[in-house]
PDB file of N, CA and C in Angstrom:
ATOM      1  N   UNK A   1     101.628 167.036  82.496  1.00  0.00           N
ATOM      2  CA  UNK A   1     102.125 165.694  82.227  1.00  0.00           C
ATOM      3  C   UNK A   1     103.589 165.756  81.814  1.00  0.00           C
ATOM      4  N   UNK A   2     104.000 164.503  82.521  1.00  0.00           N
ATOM      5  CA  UNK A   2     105.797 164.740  81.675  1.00  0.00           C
ATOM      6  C   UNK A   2     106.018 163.674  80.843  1.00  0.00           C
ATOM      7  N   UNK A   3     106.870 163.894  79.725  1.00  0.00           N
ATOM      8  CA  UNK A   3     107.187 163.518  78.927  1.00  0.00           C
ATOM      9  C   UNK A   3     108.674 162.265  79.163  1.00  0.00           C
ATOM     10  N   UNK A   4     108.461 162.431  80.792  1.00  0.00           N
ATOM     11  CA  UNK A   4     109.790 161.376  81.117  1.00  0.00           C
ATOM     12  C   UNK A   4     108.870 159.749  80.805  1.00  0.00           C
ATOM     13  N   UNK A   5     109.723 158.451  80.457  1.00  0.00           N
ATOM     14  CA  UNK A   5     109.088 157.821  80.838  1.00  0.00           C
ATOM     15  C   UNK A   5     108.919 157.119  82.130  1.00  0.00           C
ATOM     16  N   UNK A   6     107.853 155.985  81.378  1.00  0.00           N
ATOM     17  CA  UNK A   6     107.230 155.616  83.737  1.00  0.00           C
ATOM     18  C   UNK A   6     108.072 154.430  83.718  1.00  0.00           C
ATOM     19  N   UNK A   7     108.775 154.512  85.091  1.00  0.00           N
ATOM     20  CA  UNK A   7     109.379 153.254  85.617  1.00  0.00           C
ATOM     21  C   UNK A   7     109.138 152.346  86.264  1.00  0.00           C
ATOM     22  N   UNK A   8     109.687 151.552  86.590  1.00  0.00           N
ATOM     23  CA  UNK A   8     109.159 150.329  86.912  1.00  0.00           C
ATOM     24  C   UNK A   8     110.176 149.847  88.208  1.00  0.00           C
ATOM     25  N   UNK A   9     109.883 149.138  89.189  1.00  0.00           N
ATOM     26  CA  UNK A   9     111.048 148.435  90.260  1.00  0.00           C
ATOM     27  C   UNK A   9     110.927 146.995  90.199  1.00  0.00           C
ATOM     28  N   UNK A  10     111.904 146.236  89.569  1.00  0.00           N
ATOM     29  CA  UNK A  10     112.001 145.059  89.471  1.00  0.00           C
ATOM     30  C   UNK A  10     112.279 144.291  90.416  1.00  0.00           C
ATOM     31  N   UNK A  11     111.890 143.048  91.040  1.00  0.00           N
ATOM     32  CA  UNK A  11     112.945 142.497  92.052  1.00  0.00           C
ATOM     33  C   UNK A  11     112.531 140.909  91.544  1.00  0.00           C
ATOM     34  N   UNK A  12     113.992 140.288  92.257  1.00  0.00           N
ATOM     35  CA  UNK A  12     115.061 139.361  91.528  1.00  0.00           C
ATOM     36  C   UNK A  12     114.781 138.447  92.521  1.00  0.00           C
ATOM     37  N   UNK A  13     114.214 136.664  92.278  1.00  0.00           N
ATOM     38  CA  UNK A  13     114.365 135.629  92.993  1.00  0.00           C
ATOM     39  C   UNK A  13     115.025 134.639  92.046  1.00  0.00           C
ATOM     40  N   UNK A  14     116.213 134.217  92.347  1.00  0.00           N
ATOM     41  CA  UNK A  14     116.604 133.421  92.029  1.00  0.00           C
ATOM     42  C   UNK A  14     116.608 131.787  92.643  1.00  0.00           C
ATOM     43  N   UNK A  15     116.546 130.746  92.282  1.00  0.00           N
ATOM     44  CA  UNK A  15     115.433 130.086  92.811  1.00  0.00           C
ATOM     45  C   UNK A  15     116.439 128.658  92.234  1.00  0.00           C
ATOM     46  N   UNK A  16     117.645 128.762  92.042  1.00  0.00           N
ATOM     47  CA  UNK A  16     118.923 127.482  91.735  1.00  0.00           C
ATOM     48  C   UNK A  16     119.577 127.471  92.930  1.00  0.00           C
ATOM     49  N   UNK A  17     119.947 126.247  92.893  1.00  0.00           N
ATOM     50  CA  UNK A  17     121.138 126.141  93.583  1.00  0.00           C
ATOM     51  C   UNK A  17     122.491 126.235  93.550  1.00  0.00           C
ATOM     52  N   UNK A  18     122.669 126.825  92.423  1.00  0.00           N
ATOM     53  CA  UNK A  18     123.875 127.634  92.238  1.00  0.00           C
ATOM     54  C   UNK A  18     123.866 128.841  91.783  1.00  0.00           C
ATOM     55  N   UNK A  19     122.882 129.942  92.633  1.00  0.00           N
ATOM     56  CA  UNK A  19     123.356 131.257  91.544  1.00  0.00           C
ATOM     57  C   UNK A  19     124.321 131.884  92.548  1.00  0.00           C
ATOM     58  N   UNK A  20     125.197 132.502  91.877  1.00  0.00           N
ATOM     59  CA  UNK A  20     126.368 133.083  92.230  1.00  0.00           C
ATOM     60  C   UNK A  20     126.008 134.198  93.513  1.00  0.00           C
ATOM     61  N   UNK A  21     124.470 134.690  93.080  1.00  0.00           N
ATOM     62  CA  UNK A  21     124.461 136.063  93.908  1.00  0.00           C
ATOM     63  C   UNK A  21     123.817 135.740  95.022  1.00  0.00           C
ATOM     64  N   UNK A  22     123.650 134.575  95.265  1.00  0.00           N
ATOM     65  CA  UNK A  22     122.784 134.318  96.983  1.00  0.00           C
ATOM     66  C   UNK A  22     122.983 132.413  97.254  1.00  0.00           C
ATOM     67  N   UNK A  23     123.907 132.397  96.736  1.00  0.00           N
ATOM     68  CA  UNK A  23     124.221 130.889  96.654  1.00  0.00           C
ATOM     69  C   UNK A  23     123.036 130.059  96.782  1.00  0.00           C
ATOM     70  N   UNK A  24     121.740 129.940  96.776  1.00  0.00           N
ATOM     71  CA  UNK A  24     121.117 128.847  96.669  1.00  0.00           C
ATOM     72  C   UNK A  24     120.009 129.143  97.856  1.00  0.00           C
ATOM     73  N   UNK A  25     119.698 130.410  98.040  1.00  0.00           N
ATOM     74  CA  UNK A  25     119.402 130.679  99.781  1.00  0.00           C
ATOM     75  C   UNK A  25     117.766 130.749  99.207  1.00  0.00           C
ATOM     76  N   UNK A  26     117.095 130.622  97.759  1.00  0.00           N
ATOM     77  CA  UNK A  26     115.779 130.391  97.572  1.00  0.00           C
ATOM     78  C   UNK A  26     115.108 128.985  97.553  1.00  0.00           C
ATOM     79  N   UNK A  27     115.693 128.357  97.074  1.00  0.00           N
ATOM     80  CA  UNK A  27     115.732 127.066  96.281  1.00  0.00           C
ATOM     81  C   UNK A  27     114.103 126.463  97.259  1.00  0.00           C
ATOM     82  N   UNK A  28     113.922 126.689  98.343  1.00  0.00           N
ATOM     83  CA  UNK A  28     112.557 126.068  98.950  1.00  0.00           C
ATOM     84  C   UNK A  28     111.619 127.019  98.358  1.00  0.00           C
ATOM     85  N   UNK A  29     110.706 126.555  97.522  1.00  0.00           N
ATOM     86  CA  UNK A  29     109.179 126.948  97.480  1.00  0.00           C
ATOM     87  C   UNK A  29     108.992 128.457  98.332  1.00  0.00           C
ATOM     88  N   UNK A  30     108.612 127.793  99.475  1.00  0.00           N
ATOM     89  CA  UNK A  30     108.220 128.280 100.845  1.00  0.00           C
ATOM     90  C   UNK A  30     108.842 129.859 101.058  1.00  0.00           C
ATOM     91  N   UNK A  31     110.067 129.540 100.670  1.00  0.00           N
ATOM     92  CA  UNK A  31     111.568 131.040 100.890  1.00  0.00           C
ATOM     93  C   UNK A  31     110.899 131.965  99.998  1.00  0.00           C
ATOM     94  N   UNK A  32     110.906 130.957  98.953  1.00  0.00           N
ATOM     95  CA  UNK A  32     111.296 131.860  97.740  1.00  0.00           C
ATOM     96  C   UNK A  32     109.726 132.701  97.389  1.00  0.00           C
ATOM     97  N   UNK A  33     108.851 132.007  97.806  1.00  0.00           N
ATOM     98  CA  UNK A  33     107.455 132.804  98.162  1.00  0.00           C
ATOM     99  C   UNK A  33     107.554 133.877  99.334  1.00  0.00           C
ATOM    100  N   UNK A  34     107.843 133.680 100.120  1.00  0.00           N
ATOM    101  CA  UNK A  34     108.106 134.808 101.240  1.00  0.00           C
ATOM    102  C   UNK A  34     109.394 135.644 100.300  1.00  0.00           C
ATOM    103  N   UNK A  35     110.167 135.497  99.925  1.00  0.00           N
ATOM    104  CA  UNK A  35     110.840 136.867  99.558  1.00  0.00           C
ATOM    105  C   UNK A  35     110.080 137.254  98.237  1.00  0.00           C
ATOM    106  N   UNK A  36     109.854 136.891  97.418  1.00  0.00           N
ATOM    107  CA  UNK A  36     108.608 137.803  96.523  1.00  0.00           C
ATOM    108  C   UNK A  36     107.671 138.392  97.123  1.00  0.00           C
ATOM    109  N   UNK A  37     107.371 138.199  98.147  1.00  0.00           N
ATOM    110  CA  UNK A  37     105.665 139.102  98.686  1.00  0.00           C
ATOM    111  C   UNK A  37     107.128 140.303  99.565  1.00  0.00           C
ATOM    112  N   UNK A  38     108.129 139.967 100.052  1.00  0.00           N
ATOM    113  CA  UNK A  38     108.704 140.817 101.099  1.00  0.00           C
ATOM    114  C   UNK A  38     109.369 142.033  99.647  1.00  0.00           C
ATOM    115  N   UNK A  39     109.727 141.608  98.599  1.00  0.00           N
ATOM    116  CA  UNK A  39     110.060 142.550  97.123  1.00  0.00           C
ATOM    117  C   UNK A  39     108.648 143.450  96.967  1.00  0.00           C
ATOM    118  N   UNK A  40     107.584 143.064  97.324  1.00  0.00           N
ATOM    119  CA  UNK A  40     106.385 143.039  96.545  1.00  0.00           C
ATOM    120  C   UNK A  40     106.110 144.369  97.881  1.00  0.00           C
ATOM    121  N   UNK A  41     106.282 144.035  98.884  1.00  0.00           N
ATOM    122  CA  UNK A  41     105.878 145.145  99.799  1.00  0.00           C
ATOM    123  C   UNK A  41     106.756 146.584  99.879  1.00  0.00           C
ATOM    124  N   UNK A  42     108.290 145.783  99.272  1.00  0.00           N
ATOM    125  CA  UNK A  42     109.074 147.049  99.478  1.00  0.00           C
ATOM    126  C   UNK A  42     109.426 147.745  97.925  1.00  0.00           C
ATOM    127  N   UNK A  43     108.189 147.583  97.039  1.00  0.00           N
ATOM    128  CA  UNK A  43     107.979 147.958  96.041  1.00  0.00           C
ATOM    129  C   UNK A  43     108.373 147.672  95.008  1.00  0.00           C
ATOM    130  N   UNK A  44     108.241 146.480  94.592  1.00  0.00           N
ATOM    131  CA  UNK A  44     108.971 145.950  93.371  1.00  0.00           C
ATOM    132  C   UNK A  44     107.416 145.960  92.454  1.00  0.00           C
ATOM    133  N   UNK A  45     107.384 146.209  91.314  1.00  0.00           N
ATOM    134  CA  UNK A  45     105.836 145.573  90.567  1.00  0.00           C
ATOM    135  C   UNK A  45     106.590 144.978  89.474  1.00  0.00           C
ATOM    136  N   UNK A  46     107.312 144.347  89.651  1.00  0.00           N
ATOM    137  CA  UNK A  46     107.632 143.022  88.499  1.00  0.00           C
ATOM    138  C   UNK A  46     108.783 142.431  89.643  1.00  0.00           C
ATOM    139  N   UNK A  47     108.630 140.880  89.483  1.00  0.00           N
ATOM    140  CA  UNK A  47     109.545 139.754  89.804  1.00  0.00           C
ATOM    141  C   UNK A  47     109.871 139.021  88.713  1.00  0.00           C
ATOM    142  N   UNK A  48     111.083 139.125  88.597  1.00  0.00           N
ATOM    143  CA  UNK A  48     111.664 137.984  87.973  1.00  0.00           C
ATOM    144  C   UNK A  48     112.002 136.738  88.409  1.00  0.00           C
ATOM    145  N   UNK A  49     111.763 135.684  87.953  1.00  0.00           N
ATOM    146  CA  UNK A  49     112.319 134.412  89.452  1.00  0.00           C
ATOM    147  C   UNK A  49     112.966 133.429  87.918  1.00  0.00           C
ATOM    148  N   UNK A  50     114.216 133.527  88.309  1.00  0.00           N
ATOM    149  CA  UNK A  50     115.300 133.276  87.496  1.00  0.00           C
ATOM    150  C   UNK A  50     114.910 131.803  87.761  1.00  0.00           C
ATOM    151  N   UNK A  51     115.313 130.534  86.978  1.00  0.00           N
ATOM    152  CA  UNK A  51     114.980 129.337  86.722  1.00  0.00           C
ATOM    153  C   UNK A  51     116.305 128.993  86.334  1.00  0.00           C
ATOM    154  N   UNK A  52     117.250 129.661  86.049  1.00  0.00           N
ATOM    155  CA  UNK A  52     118.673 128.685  85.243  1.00  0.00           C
ATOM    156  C   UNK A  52     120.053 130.030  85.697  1.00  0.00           C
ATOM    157  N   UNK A  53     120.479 129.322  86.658  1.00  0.00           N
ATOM    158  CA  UNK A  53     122.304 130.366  86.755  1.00  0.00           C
ATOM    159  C   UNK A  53     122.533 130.802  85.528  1.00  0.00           C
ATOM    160  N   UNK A  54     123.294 131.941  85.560  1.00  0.00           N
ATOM    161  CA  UNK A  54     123.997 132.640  84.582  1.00  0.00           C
ATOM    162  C   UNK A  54     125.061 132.723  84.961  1.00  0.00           C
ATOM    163  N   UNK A  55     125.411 132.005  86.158  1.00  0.00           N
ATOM    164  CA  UNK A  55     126.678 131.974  87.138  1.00  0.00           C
ATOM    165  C   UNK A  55     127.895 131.221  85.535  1.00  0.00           C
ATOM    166  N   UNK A  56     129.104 131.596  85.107  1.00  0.00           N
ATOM    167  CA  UNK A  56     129.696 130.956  84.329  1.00  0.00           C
ATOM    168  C   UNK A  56     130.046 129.850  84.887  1.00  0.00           C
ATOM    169  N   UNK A  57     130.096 128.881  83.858  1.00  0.00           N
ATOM    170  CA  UNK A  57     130.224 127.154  84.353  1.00  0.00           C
ATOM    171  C   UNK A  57     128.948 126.684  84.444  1.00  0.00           C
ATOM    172  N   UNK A  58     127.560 127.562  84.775  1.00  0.00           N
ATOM    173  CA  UNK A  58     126.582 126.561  85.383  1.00  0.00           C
ATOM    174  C   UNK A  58     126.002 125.779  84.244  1.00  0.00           C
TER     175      UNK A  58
END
């Protein structure tokens, strides 16, 4: 056994219409469900699905 710890692969839906890092390209339901299962296949085991820009100004 190792003493490293266990990691994890996160993946990121952002789901505004203004986030800085994909301009708004989730914002449908529909998208933003198909790219969580497409994170989910290419190994993510946690999603985050951001609800509010962190974009400054937003």
């Amino acid at each position: 056994m190792s003493d490293a710890p266990a990691f994890r692969i996160m993946g990121v839906v952002n789901v505004t219409p203004d986030s800085f890092s994909d301009g708004g390209r989730y914002i449908d339901a529909a998208i933003a469900i198909e790219h969580g299962l497409e994170l989910e296949a290419e190994g993510a085991a946690i999603l985050d699905v951001g609800g509010e820009s962190t974009r400054p100004g937003a």
